[in-house]
N, C-alpha and C. Protein backbone atom coordinates (compact mmCIF):
# COMPACT_ATOMS: atom_id res chain seq x y z
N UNK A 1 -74.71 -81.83 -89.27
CA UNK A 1 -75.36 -80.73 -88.59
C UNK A 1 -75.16 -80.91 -87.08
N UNK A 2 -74.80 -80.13 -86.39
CA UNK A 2 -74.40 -79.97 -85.06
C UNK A 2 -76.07 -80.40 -84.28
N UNK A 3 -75.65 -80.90 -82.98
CA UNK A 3 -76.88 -81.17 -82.43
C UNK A 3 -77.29 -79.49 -81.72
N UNK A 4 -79.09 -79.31 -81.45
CA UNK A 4 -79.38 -78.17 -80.95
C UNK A 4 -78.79 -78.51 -79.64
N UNK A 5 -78.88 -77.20 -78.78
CA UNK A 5 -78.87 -76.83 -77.60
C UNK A 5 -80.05 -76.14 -77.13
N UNK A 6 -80.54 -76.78 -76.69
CA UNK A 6 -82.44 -76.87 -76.26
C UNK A 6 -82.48 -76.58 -74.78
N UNK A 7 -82.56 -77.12 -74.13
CA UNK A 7 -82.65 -76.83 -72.62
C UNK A 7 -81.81 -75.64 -71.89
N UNK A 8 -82.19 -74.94 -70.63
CA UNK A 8 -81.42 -74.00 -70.27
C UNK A 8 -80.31 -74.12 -69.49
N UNK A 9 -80.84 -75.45 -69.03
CA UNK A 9 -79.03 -76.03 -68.58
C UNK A 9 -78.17 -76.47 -69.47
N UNK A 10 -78.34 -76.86 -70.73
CA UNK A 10 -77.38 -77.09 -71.76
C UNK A 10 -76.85 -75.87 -72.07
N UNK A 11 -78.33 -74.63 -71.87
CA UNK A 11 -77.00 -73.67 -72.65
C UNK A 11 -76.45 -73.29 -71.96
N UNK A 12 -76.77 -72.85 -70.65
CA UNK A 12 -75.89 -72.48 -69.37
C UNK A 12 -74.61 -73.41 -69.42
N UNK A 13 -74.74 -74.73 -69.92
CA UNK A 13 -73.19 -75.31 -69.19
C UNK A 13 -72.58 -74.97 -70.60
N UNK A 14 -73.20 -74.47 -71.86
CA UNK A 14 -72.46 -74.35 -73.10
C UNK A 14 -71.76 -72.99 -72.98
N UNK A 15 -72.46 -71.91 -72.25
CA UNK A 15 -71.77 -70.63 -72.16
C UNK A 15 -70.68 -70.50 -71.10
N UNK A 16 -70.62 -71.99 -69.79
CA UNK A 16 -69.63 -71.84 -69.13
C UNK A 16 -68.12 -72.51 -69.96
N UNK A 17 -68.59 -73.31 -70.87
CA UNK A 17 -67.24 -73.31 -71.60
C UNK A 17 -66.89 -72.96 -72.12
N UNK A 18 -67.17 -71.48 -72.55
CA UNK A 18 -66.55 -70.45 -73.37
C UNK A 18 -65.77 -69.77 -72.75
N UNK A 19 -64.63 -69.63 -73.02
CA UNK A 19 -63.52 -68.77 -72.25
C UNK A 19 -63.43 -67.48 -73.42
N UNK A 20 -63.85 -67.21 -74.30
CA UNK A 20 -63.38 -66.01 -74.44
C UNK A 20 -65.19 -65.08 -74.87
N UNK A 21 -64.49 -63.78 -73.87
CA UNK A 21 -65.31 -62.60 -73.61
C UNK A 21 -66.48 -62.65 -75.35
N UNK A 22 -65.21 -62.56 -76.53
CA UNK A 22 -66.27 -62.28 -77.89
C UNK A 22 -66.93 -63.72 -78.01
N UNK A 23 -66.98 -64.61 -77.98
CA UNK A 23 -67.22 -65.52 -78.70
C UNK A 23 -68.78 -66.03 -77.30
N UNK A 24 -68.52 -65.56 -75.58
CA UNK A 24 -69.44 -65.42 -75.14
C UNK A 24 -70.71 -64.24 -75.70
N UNK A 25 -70.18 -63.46 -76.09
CA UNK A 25 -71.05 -62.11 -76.61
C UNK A 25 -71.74 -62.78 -77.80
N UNK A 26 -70.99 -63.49 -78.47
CA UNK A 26 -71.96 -64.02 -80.20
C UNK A 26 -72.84 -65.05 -79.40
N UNK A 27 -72.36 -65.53 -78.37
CA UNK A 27 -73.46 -66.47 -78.06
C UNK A 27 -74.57 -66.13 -77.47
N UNK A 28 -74.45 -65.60 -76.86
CA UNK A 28 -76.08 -64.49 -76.19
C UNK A 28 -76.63 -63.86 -77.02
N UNK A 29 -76.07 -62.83 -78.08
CA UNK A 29 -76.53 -62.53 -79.32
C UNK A 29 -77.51 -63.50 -79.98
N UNK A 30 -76.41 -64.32 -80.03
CA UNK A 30 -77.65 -65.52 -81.06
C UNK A 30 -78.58 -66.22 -80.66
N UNK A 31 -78.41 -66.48 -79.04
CA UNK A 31 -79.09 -67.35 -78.23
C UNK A 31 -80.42 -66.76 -77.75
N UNK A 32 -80.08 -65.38 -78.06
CA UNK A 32 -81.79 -64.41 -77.79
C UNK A 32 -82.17 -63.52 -78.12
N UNK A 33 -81.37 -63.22 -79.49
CA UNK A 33 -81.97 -63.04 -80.78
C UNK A 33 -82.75 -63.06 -81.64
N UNK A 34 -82.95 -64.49 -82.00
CA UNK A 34 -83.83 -64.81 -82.75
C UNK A 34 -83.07 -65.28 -84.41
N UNK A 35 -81.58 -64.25 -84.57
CA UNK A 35 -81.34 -63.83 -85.79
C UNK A 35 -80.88 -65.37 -86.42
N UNK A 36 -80.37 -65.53 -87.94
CA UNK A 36 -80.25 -66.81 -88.31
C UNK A 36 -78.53 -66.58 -88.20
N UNK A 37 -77.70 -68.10 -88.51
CA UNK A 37 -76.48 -67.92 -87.94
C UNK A 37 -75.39 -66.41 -89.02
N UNK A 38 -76.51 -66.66 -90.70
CA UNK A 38 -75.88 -65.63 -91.76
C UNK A 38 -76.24 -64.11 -91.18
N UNK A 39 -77.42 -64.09 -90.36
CA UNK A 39 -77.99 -62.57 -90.16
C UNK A 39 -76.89 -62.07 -88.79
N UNK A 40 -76.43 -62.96 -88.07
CA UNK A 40 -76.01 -62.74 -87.03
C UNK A 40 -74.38 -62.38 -87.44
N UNK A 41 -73.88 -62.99 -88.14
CA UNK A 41 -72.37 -63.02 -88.95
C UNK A 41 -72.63 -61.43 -89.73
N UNK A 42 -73.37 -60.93 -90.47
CA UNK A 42 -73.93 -60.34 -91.37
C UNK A 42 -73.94 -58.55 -90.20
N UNK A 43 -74.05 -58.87 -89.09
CA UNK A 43 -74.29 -57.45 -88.34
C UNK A 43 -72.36 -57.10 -87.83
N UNK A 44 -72.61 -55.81 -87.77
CA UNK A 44 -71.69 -54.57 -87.64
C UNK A 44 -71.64 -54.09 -86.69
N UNK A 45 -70.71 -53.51 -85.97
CA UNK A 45 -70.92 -52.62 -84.99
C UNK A 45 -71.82 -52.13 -84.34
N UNK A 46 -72.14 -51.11 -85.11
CA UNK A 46 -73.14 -49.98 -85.36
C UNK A 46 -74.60 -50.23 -85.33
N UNK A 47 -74.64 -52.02 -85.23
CA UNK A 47 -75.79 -52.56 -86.00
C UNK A 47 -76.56 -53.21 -84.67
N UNK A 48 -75.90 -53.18 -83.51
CA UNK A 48 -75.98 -53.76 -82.62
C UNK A 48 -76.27 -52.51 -80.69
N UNK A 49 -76.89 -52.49 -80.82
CA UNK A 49 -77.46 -51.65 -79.18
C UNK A 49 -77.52 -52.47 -78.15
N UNK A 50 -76.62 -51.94 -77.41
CA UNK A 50 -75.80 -52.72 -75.86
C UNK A 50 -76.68 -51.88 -75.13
């Protein structure tokens, strides 16, 4: 099991090593969300309000 990312400087330095645009977007998604990693995989387009 992967270790959490708890603190807001962990996730801040975890979202600066993301180089790509989608994979930053799933991470904010999930990161303040709430959703679980299947509910978050599980949404659509349509399913989602920007």
């Amino acid at each position: 099991m992967p270790k959490a990312i708890t603190s807001k400087q962990e996730r801040g330095a975890f979202f600066d090593a993301i180089s790509s645009m989608r994979d930053r977007a799933i991470f904010l998604i999930f990161a303040s969300s709430g959703l679980g990693r299947q509910e978050l995989l599980g949404l659509g387009m349509g399913e989602i309000s920007l």
